[in-house]
C-alpha atoms as a PDB file:
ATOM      1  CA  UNK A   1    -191.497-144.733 -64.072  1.00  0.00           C
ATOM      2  CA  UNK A   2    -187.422-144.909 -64.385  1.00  0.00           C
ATOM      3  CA  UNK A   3    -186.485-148.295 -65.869  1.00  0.00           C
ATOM      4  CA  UNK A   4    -185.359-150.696 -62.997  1.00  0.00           C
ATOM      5  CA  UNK A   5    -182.036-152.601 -64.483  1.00  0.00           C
ATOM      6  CA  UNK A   6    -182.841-156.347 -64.577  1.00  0.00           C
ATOM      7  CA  UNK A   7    -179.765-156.644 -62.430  1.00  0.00           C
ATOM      8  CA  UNK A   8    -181.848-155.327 -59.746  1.00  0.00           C
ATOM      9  CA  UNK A   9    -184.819-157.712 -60.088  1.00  0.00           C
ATOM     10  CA  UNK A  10    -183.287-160.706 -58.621  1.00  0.00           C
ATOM     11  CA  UNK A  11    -182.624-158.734 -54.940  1.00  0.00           C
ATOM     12  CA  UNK A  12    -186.046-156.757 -55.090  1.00  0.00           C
ATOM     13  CA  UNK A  13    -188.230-159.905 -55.678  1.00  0.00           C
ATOM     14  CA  UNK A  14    -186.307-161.371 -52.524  1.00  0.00           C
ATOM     15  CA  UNK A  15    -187.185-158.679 -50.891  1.00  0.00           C
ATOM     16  CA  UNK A  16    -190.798-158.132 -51.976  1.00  0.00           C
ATOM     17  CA  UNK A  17    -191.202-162.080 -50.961  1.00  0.00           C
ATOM     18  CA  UNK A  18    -189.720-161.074 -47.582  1.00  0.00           C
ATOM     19  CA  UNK A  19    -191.803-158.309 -46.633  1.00  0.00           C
ATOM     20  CA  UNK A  20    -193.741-156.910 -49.523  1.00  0.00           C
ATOM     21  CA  UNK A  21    -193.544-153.524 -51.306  1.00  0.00           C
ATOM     22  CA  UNK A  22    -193.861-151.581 -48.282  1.00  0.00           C
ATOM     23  CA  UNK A  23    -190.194-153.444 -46.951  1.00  0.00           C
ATOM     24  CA  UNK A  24    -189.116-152.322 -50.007  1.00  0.00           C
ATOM     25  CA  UNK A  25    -190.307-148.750 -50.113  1.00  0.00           C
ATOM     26  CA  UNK A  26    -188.788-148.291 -46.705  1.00  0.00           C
ATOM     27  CA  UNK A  27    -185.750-149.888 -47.389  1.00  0.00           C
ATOM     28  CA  UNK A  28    -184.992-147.201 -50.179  1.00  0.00           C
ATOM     29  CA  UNK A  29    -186.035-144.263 -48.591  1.00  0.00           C
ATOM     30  CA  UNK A  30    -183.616-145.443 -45.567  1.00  0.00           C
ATOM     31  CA  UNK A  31    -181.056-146.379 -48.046  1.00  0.00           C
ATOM     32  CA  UNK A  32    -181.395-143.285 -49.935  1.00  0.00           C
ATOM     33  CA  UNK A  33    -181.151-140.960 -46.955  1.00  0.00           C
ATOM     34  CA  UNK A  34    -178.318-142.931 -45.387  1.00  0.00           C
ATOM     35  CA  UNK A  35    -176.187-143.002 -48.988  1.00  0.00           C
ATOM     36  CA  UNK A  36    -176.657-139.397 -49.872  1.00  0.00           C
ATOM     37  CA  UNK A  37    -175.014-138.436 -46.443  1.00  0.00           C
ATOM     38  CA  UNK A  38    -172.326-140.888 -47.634  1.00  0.00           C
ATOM     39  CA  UNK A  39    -171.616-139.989 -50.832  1.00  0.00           C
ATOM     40  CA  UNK A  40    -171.201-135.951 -49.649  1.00  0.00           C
ATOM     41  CA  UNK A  41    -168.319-137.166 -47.257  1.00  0.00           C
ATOM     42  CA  UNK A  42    -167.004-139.508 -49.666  1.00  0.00           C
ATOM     43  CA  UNK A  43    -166.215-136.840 -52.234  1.00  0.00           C
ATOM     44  CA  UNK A  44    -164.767-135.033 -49.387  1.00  0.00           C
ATOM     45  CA  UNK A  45    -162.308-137.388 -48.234  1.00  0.00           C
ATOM     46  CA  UNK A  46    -161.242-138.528 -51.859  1.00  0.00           C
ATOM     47  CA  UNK A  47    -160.716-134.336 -52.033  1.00  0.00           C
ATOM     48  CA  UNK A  48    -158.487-134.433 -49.708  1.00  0.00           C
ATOM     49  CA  UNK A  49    -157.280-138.007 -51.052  1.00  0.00           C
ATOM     50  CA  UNK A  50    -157.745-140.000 -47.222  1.00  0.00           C
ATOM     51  CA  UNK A  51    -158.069-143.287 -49.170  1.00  0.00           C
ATOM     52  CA  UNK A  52    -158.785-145.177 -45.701  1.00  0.00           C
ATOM     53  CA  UNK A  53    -161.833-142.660 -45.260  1.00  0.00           C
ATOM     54  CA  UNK A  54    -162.910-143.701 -48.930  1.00  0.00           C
ATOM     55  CA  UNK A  55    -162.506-147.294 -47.976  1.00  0.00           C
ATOM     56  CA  UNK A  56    -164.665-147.200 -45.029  1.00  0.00           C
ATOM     57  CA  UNK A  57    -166.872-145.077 -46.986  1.00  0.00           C
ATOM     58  CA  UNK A  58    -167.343-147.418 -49.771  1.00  0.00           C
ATOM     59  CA  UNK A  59    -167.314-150.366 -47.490  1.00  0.00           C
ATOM     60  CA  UNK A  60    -170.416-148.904 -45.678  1.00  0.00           C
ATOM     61  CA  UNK A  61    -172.659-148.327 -48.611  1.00  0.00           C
ATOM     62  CA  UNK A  62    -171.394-151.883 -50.261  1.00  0.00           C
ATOM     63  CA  UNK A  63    -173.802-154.275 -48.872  1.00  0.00           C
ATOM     64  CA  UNK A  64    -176.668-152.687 -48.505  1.00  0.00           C
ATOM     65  CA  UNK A  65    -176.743-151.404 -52.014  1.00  0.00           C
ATOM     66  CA  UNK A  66    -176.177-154.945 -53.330  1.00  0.00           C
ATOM     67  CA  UNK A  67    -179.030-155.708 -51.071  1.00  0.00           C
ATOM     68  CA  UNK A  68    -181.368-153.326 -52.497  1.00  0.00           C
ATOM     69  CA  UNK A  69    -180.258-154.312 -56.067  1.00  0.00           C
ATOM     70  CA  UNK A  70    -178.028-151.172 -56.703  1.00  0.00           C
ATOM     71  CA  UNK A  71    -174.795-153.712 -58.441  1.00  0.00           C
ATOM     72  CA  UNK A  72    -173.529-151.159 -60.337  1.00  0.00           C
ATOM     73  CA  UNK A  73    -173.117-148.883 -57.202  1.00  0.00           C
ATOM     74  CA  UNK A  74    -172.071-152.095 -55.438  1.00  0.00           C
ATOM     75  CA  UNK A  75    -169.406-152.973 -57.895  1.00  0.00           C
ATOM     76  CA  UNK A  76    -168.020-149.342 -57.888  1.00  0.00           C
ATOM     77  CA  UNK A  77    -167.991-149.782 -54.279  1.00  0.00           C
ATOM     78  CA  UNK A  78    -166.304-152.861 -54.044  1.00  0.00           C
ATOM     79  CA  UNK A  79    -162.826-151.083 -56.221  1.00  0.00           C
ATOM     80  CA  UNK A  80    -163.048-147.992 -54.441  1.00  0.00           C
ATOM     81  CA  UNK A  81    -162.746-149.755 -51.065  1.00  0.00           C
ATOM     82  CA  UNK A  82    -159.892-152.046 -52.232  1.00  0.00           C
ATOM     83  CA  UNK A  83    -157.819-149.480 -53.925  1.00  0.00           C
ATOM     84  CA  UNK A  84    -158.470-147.091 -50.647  1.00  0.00           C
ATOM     85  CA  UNK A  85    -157.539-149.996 -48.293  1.00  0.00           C
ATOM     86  CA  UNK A  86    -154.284-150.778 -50.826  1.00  0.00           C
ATOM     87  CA  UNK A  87    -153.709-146.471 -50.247  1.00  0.00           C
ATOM     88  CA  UNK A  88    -153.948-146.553 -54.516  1.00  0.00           C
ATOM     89  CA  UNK A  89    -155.360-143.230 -55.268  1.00  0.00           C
ATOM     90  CA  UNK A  90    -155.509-143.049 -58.474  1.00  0.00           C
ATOM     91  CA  UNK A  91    -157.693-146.313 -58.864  1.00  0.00           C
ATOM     92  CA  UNK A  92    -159.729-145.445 -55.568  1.00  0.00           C
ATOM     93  CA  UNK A  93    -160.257-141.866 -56.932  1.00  0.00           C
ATOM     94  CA  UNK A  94    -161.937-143.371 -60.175  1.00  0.00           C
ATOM     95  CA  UNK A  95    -164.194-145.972 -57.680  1.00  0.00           C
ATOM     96  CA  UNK A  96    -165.156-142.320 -56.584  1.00  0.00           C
ATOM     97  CA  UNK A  97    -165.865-141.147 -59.856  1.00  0.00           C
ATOM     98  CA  UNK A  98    -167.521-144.815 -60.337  1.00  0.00           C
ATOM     99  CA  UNK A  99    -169.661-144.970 -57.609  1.00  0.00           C
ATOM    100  CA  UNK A 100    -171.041-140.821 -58.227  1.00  0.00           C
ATOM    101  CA  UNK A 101    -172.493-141.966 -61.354  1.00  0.00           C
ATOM    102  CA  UNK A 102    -174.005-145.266 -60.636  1.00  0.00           C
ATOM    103  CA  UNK A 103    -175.463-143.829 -57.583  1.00  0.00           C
ATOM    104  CA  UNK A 104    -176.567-141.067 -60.147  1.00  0.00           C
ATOM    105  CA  UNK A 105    -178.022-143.747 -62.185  1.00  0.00           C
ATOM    106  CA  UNK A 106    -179.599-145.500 -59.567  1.00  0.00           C
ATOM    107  CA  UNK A 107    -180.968-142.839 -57.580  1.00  0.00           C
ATOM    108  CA  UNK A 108    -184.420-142.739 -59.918  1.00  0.00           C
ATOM    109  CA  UNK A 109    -185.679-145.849 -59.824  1.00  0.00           C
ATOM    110  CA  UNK A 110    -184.804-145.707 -56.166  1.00  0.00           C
ATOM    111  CA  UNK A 111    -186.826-142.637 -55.465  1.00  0.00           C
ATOM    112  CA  UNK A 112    -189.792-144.507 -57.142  1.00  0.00           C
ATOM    113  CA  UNK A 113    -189.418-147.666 -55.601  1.00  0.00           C
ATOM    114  CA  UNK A 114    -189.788-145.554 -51.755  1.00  0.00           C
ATOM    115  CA  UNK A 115    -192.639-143.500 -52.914  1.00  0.00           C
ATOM    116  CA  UNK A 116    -194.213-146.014 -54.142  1.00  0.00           C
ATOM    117  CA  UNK A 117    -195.776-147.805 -50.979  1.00  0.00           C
ATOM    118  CA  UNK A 118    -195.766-144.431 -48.874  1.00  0.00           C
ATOM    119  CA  UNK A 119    -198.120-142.929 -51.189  1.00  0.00           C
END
């Protein structure tokens, strides 16, 4: 099983006292779906550098993945939607870069976390 940062142990128990591992299994595999969607347009607006697009973007997955326990992804989030909103490029376009490898880095013990209840 992929190492779940302690980071992220705070927000899971939460949400394991709230409604158990299956909450938290389909919270992921929601989460998952939704951000990989995301994260395909977001690389195509910072391409063609619409730094309000990367804002809202950002903005969207934000919450929820500070919700989930993702703060890394959260964090990168967090700059890349200022510095889009500011219309910095060169700092939003590194949130980008930010945010594609802490979703990278997040993504596994996300996966396990949704297949764990559903299977």
């Amino acid at each position: 099983m992929p190492e779940i940062p302690e980071a992220a142990r705070p927000a899971l128990d939460m949400l394991r006292g709230v409604g158990g591992d299956g909450m938290i299994s389909m919270l992921m595999r929601t989460f998952l779906d939704f951000a990989t969607e995301r994260m395909a347009r977001l690389a195509e607006e910072a391409d063609k550098g619409r730094w309000d697009e990367v804002a809202s973007v950002a903005h969207a997955l934000k919450s929820s993945a500070r919700q989930l326990g993702a703060v890394q992804l959260a964090d990168a989030c967090a700059v890349a939607e200022a510095a889009g909103r500011a219309g910095d490029g060169a700092t939003a376009a590194s949130g980008v870069a930010a945010m594609r490898e802490a979703f990278a880095a997040a993504r596994p013990w996300m996966q396990e976390l949704a297949a764990a209840a559903s299977s």
